[in-house]
N, C-alpha and C. Protein backbone atom coordinates (compact mmCIF):
# COMPACT_ATOMS: atom_id res chain seq x y z
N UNK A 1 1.52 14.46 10.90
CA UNK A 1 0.27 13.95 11.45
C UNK A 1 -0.73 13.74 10.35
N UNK A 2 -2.30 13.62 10.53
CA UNK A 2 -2.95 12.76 9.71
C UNK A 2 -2.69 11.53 9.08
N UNK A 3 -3.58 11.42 7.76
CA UNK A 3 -3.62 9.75 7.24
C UNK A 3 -2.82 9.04 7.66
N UNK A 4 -0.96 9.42 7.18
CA UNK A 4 -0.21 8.66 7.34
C UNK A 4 0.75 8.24 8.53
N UNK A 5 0.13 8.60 9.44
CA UNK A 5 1.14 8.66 11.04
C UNK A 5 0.56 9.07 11.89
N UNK A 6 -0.66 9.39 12.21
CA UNK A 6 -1.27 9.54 13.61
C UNK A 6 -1.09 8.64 14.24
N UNK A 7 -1.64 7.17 14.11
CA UNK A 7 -1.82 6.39 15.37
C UNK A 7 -0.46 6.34 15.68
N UNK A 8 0.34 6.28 14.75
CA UNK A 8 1.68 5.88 15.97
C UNK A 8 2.28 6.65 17.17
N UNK A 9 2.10 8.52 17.17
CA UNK A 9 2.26 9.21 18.09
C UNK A 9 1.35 8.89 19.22
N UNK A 10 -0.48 9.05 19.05
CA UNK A 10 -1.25 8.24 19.70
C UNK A 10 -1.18 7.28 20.86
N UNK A 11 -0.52 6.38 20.08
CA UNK A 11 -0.66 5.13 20.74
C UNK A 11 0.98 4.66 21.49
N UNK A 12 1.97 5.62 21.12
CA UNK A 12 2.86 5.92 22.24
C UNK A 12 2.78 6.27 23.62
N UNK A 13 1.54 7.26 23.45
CA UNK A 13 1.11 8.03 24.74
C UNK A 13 0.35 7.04 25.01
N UNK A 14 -0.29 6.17 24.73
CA UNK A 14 -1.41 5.12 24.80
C UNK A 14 -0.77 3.99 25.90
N UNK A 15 0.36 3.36 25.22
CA UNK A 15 0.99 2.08 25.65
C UNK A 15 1.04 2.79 27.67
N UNK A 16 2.00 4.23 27.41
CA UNK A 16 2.71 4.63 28.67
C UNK A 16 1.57 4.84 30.26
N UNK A 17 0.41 5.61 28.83
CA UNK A 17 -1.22 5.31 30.01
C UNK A 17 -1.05 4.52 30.82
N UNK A 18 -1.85 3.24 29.56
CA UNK A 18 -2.40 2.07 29.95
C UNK A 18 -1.36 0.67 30.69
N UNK A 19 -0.11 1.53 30.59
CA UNK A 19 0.52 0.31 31.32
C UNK A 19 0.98 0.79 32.65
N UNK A 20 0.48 1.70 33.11
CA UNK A 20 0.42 2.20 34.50
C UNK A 20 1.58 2.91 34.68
N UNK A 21 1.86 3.74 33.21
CA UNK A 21 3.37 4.52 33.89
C UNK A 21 4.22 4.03 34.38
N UNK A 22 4.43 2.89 34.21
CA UNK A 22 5.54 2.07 34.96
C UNK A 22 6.86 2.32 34.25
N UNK A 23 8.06 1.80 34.68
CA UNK A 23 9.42 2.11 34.03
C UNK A 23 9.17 0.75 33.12
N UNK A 24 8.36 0.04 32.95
CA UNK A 24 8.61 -1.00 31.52
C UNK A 24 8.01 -0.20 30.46
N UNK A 25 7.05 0.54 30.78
CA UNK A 25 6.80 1.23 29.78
C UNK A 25 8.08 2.80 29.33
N UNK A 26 8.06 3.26 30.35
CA UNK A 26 8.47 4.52 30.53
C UNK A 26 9.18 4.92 28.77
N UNK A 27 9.96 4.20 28.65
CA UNK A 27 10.60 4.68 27.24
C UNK A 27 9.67 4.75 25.97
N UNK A 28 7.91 4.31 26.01
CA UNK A 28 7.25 5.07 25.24
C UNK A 28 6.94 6.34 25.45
N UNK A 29 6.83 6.81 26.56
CA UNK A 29 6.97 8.13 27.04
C UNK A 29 7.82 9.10 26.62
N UNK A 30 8.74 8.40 26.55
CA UNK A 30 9.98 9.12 26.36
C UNK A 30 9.80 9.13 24.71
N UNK A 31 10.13 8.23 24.07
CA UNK A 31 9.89 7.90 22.50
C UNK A 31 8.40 9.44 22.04
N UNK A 32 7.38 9.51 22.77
CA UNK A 32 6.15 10.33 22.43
C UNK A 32 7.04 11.86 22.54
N UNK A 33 7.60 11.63 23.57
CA UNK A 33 7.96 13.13 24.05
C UNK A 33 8.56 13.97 23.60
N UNK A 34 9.72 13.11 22.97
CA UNK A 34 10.95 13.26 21.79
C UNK A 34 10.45 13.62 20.33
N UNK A 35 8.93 12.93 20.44
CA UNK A 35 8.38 13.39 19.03
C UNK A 35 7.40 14.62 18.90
N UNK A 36 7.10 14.78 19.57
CA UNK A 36 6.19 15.63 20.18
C UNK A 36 7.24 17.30 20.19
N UNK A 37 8.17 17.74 20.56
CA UNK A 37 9.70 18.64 20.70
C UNK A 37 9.55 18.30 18.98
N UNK A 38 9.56 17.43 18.37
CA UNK A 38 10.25 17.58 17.15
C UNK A 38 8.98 18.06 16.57
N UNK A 39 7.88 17.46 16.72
CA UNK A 39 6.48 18.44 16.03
C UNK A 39 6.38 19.54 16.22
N UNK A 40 5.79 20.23 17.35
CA UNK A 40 6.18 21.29 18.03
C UNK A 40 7.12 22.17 17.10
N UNK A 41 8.54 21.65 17.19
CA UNK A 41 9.56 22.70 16.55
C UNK A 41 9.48 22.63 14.73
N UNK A 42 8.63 22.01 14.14
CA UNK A 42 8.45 21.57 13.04
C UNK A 42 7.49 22.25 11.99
N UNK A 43 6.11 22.02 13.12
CA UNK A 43 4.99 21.98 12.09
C UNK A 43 4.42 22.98 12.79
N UNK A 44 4.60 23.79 13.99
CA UNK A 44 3.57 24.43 14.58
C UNK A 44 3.73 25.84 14.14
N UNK A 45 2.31 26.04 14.01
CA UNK A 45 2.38 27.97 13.48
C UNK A 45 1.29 28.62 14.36
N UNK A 46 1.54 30.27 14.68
CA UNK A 46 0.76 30.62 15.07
C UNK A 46 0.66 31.78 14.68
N UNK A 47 -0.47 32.77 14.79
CA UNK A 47 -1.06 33.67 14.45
C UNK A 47 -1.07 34.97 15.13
N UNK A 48 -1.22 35.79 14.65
CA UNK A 48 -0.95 37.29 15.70
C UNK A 48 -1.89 37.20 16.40
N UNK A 49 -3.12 36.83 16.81
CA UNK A 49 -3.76 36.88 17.94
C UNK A 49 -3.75 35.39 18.68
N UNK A 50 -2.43 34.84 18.35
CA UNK A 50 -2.44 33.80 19.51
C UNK A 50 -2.83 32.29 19.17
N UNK A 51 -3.27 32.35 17.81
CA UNK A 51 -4.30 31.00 17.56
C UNK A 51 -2.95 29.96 17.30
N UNK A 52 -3.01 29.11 17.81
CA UNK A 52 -1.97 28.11 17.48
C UNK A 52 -2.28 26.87 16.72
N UNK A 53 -1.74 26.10 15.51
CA UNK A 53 -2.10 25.13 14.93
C UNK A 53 -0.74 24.05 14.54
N UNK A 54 -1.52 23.18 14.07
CA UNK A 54 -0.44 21.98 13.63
C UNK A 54 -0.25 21.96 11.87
N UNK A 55 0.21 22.37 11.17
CA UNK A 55 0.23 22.87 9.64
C UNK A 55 0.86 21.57 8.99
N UNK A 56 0.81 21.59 7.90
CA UNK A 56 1.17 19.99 7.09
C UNK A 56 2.63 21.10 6.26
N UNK A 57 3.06 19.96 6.46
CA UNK A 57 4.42 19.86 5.60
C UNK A 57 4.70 18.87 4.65
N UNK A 58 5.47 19.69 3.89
CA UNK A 58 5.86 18.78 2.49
C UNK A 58 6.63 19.29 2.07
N UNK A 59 7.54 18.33 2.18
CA UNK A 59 9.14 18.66 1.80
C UNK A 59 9.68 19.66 2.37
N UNK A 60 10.42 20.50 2.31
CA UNK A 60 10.81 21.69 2.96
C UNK A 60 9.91 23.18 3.46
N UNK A 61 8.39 22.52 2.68
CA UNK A 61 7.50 23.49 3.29
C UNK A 61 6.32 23.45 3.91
N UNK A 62 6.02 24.95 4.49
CA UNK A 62 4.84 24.20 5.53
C UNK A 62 3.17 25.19 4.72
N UNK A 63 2.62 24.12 4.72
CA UNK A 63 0.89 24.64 4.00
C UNK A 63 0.10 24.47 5.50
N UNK A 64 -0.39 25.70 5.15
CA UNK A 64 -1.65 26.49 6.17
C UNK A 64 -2.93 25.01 5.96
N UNK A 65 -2.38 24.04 6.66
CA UNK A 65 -3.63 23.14 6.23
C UNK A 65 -3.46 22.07 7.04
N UNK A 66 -4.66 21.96 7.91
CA UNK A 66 -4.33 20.67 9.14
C UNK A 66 -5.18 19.87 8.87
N UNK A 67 -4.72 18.49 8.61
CA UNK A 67 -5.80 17.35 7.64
C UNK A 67 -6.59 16.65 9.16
N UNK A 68 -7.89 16.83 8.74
CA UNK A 68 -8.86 16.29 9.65
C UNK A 68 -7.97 15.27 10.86
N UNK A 69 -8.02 14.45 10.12
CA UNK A 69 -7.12 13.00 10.99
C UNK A 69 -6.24 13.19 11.81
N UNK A 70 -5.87 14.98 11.94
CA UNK A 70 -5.16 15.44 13.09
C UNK A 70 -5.07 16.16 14.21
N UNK A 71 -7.12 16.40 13.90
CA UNK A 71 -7.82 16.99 14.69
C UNK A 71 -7.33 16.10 16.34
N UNK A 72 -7.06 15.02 16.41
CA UNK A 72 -6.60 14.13 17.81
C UNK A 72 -5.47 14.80 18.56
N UNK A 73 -4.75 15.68 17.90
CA UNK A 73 -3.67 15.98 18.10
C UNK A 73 -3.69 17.08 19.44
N UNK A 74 -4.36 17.77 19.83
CA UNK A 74 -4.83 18.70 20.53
C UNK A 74 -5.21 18.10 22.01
N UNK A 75 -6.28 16.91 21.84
CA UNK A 75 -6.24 15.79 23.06
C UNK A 75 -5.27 14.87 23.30
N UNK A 76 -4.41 14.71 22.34
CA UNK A 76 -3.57 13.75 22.76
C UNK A 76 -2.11 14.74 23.28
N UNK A 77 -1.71 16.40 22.78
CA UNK A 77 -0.79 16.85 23.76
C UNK A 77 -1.75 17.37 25.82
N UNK A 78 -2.87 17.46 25.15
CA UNK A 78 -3.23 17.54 26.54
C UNK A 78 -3.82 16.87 27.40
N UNK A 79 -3.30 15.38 27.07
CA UNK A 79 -2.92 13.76 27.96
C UNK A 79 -1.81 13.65 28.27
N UNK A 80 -0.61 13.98 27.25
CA UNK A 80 0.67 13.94 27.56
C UNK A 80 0.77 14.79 28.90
């Protein structure tokens, strides 16, 4: 997530919205959802009292550091 790939998760969930959930859309849904399981199992860390975040990765590792531009990320799993 951030600079280089936000809008495209975004605007997966975006298309499936705005086109009324219909089955022409449906497989952006599906496409978001699939990515979303892979973030989730990827990038997410959490903390002994519960705090949960989205952490940046690079290369095989993950830095305690969530780049602004992914602050969306939080409203856009709780649209999905």
């Amino acid at each position: 997530f951030g600079a280089m790939g936000d809008s495209f998760y975004e605007y997966l969930l975006k298309v499936w919205v705005f086109g009324s959930k219909t089955l022409e859309v449906k497989h952006y849904r599906e496409m978001w959802e699939k990515s979303m399981n892979g973030l989730l199992s990827l990038v997410k860390k959490s903390t002994p009292s519960s705090f949960t975040y989205i952490c940046e990765k690079n290369g095989n590792s993950l830095s305690d550091k969530m780049d602004e531009l992914a602050c969306f990320a939080p409203g856009m799993l709780a649209l999905g």
